[in-house]
Protein backbone atom coordinates (compact mmCIF):
# COMPACT_ATOMS: atom_id res chain seq x y z
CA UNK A 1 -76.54 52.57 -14.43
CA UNK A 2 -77.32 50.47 -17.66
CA UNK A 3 -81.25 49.51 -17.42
CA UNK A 4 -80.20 46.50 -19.24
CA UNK A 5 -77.36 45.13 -16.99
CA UNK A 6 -79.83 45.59 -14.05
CA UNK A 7 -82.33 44.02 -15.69
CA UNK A 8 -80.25 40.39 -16.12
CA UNK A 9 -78.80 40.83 -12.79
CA UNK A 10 -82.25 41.40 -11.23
CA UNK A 11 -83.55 38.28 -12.75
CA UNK A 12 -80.92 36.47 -11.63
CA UNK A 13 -81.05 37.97 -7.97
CA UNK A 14 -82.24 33.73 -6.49
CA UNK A 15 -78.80 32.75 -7.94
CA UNK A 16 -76.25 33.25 -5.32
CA UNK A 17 -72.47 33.14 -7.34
CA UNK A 18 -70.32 34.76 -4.44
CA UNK A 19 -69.47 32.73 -1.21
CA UNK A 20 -67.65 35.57 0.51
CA UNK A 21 -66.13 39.01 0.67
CA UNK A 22 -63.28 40.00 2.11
CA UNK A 23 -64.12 43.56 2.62
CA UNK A 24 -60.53 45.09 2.53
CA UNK A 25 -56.62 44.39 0.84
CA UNK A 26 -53.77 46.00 0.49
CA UNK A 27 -51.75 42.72 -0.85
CA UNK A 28 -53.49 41.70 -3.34
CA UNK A 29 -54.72 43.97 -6.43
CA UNK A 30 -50.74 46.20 -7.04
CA UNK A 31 -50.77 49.47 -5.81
CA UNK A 32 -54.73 49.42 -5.28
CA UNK A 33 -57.04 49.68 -2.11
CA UNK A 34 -59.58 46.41 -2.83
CA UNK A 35 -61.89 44.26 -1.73
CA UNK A 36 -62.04 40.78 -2.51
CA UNK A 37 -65.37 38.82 -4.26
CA UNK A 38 -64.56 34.86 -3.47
CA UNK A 39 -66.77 33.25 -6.37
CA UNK A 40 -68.09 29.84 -5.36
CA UNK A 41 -67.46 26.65 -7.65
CA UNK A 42 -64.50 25.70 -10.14
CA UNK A 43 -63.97 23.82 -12.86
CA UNK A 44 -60.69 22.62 -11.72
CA UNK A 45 -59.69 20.53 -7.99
CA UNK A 46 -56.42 21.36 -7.56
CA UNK A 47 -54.68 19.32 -5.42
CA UNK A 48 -52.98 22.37 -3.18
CA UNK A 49 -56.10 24.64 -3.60
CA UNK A 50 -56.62 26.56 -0.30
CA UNK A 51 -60.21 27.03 -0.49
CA UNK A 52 -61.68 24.02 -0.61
CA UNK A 53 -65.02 25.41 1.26
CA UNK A 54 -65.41 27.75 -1.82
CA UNK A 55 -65.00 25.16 -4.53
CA UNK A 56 -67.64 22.58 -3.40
CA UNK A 57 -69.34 25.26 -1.32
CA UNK A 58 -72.37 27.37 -2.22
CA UNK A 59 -72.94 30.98 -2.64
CA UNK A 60 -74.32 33.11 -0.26
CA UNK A 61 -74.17 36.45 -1.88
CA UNK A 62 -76.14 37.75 -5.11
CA UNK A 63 -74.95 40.00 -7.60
CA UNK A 64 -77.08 42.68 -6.63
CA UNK A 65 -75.97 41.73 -2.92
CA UNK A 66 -72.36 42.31 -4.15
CA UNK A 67 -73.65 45.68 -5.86
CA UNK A 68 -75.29 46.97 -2.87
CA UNK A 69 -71.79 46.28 -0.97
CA UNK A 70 -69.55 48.20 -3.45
CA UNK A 71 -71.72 51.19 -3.37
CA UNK A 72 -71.24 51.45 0.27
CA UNK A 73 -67.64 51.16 -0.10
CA UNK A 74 -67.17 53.53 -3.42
CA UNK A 75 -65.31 55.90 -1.01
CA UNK A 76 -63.01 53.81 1.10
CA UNK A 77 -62.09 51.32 -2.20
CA UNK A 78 -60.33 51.75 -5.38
CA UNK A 79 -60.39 48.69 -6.81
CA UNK A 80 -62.90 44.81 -6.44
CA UNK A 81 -60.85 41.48 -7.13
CA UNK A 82 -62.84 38.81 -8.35
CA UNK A 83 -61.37 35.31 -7.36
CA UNK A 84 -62.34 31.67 -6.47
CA UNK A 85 -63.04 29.40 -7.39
CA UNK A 86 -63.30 30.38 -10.53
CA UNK A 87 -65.30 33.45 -11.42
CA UNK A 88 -65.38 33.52 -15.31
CA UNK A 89 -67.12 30.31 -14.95
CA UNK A 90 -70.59 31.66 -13.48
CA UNK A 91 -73.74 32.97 -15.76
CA UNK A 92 -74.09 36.87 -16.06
CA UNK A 93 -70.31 37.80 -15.46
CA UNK A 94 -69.96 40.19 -17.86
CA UNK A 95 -73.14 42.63 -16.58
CA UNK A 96 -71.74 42.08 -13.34
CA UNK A 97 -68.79 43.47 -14.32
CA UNK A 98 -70.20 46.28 -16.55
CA UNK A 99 -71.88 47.68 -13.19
CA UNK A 100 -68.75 47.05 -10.99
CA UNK A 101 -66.70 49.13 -14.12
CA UNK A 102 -70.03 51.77 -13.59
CA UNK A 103 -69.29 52.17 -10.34
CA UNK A 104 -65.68 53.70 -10.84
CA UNK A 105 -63.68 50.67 -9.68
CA UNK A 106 -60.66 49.38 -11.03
CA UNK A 107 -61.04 45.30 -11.68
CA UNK A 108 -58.76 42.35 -11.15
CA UNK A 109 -59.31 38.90 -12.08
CA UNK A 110 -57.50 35.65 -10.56
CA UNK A 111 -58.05 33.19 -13.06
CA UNK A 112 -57.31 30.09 -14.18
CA UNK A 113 -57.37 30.40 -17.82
CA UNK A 114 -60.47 27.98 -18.24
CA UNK A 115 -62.44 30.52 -20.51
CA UNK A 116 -60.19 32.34 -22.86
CA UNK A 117 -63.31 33.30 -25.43
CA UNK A 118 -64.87 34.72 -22.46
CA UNK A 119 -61.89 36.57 -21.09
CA UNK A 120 -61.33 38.20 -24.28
CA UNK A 121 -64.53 39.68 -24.31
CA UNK A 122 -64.07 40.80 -21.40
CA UNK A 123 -60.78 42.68 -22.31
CA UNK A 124 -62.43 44.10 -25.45
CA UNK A 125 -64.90 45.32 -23.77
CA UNK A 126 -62.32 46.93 -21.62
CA UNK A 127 -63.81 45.82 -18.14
CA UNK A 128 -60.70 44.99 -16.63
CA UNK A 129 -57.58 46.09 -14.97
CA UNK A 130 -54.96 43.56 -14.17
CA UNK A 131 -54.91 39.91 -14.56
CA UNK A 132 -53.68 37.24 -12.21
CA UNK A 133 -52.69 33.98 -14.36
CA UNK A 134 -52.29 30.89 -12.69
CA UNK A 135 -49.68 28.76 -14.74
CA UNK A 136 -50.77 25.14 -12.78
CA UNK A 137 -48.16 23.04 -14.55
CA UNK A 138 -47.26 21.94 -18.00
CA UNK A 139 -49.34 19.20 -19.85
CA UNK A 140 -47.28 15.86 -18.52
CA UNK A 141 -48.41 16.74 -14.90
CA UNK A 142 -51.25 18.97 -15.20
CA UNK A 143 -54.26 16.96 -15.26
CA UNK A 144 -52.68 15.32 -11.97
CA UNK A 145 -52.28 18.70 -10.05
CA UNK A 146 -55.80 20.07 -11.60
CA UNK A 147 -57.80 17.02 -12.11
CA UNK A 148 -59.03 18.32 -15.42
CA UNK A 149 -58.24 18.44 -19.38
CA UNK A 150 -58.10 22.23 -19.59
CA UNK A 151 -54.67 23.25 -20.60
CA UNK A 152 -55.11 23.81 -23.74
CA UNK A 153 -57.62 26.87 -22.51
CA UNK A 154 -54.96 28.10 -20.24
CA UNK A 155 -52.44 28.32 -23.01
CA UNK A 156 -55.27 30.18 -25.56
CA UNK A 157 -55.80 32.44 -22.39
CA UNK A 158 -51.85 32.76 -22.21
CA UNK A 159 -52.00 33.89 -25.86
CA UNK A 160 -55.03 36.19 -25.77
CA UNK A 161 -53.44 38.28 -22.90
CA UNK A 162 -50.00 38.83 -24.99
CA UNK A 163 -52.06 39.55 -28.18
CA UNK A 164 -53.84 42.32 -26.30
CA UNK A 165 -51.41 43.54 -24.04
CA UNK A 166 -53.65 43.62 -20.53
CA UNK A 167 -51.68 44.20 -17.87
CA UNK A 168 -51.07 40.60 -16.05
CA UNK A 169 -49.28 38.45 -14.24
CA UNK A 170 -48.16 34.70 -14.31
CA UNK A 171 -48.02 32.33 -10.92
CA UNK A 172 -47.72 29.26 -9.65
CA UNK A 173 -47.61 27.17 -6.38
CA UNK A 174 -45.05 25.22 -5.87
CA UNK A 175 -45.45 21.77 -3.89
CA UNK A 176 -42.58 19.47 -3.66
CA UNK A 177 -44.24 16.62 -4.23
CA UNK A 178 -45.79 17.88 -7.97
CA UNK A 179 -43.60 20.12 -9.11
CA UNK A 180 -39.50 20.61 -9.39
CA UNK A 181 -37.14 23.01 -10.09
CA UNK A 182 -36.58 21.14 -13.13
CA UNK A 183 -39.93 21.71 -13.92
CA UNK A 184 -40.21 24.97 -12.86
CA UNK A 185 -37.35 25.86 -15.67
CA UNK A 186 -39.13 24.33 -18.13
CA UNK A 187 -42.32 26.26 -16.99
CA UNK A 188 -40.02 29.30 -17.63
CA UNK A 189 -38.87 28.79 -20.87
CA UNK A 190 -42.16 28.09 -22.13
CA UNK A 191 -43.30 31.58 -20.93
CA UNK A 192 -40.18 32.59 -22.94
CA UNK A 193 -40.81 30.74 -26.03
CA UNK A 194 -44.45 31.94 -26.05
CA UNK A 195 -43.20 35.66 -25.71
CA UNK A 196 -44.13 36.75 -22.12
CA UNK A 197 -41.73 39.47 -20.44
CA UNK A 198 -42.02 40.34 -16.91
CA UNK A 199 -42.22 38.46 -13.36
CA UNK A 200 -43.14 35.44 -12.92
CA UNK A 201 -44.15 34.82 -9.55
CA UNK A 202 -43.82 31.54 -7.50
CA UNK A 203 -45.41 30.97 -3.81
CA UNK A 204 -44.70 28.25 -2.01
CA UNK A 205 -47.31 25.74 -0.45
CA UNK A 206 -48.68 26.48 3.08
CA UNK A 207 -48.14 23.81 4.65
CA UNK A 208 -50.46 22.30 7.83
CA UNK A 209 -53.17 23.78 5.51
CA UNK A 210 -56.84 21.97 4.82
CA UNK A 211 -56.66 21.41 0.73
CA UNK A 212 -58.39 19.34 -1.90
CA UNK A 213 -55.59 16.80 -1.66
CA UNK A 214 -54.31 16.33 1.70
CA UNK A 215 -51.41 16.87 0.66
CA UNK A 216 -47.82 15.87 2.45
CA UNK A 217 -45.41 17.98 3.87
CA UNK A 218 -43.47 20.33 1.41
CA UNK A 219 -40.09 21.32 1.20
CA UNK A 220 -40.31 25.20 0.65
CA UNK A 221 -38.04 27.44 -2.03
CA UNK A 222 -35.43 29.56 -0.79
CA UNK A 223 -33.74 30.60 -3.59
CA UNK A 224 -34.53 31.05 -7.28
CA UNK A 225 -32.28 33.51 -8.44
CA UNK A 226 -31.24 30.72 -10.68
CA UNK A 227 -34.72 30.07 -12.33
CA UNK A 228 -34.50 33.90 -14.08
CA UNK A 229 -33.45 34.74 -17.27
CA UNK A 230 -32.88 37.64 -19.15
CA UNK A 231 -36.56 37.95 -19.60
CA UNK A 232 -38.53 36.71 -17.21
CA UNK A 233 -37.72 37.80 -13.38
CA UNK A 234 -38.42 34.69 -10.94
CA UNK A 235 -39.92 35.96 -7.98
CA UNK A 236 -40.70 34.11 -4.68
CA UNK A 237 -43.77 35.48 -2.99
């Protein structure tokens, strides 16, 4: 391993980043055998975020910690996803990542787009694999849903993954009450207008689930056949 990396991440073996691990997945990095690293904190408070607990919660796992736990697993896992939260936003993420990469594992990101200068080291640097994008809303609702100024960042990130060509994905929740199909077509054609080709994949609010918001009841998607184009293939997950 890099003396260097080690070094930092020793140092910084009091700070506690990661709230959980989900030790196994099959669903959630494509075509890859994962584990999940749930980073505490974010710089966003999204109204229909799941995981309240991990936003305003603390950390209870170490880099090293996390380290220690891949090791262990470097025979039963191909890949680590690093979610949230948000985990671009913590101190050291790049070392981290240059030991997970050391390790042999393949590396997927669930982001928000907050830090585009950082995720384009990151992809320079070629230490990672696959990209999830969350596409909150566009700027006349988005500082409602997100309860921040940051989509301008998103849309940099947006750019800086079509200028390099990393393997990624665009998503969004949908909740009745914040977003419409109307909206969702306009979502669409803004992918389109910026250039991105591919799926673009939808899930629908749980509903009866603890969020940020409290949010009512929503009605769920059925269809959105309608929503794809000749480019960019709606899909309801």
């Amino acid at each position: 391993m890099n003396t260097n990396n080690e070094s930092i991440l020793t140092k910084s073996h009091a700070v506690k980043p990661i709230y959980s691990i989900t030790p196994f997945t099959l669903l959630d990095f494509p075509h890859i055998t994962a584990c999940i690293l749930w980073f505490s904190g974010c710089n966003m408070k999204c109204l229909y975020c799941y995981n309240p607990e991990i936003v305003s919660g603390k950390g209870q796992f170490s880099y090293e910690d996390s380290l220690s736990f891949l090791k262990k697993r470097q025979t039963l896992l191909d890949g680590v996803i690093l979610s949230g939260g948000e985990c671009t936003s913590h101190k050291h993420f790049i070392p981290f990542l240059k030991e997970v990469k050391q390790l042999g594992y393949a590396v997927k990101i669930d982001t928000n787009g907050s830090n585009s200068a950082l995720l384009a080291e990151i992809i320079k640097l070629k230490l990672v694999d696959y990209i999830a994008l969350d596409f909150k809303s566009l700027p006349d609702n988005y500082k409602k849903i997100t309860q921040s100024d940051l989509f301008d960042s998103f849309q940099k990130t947006l750019d800086i993954l079509l200028e390099y060509k990393v393997k990624f994905e665009v998503r969004t929740t949908y909740h009745s009450d914040l977003i419409s199909i109307s909206d969702l077509k306009k979502m669409i054609l803004f992918l389109e207008q910026k250039g991105y080709i591919g799926y673009y994949y939808i899930q629908n609010f749980i509903n009866n689930t603890p969020t940020i918001g409290n949010l009512n009841y929503s009605t769920k998607l059925t269809e959105i056949e309608n929503l794809s184009t000749k480019r960019i293939k709606a899909v309801l997950r």
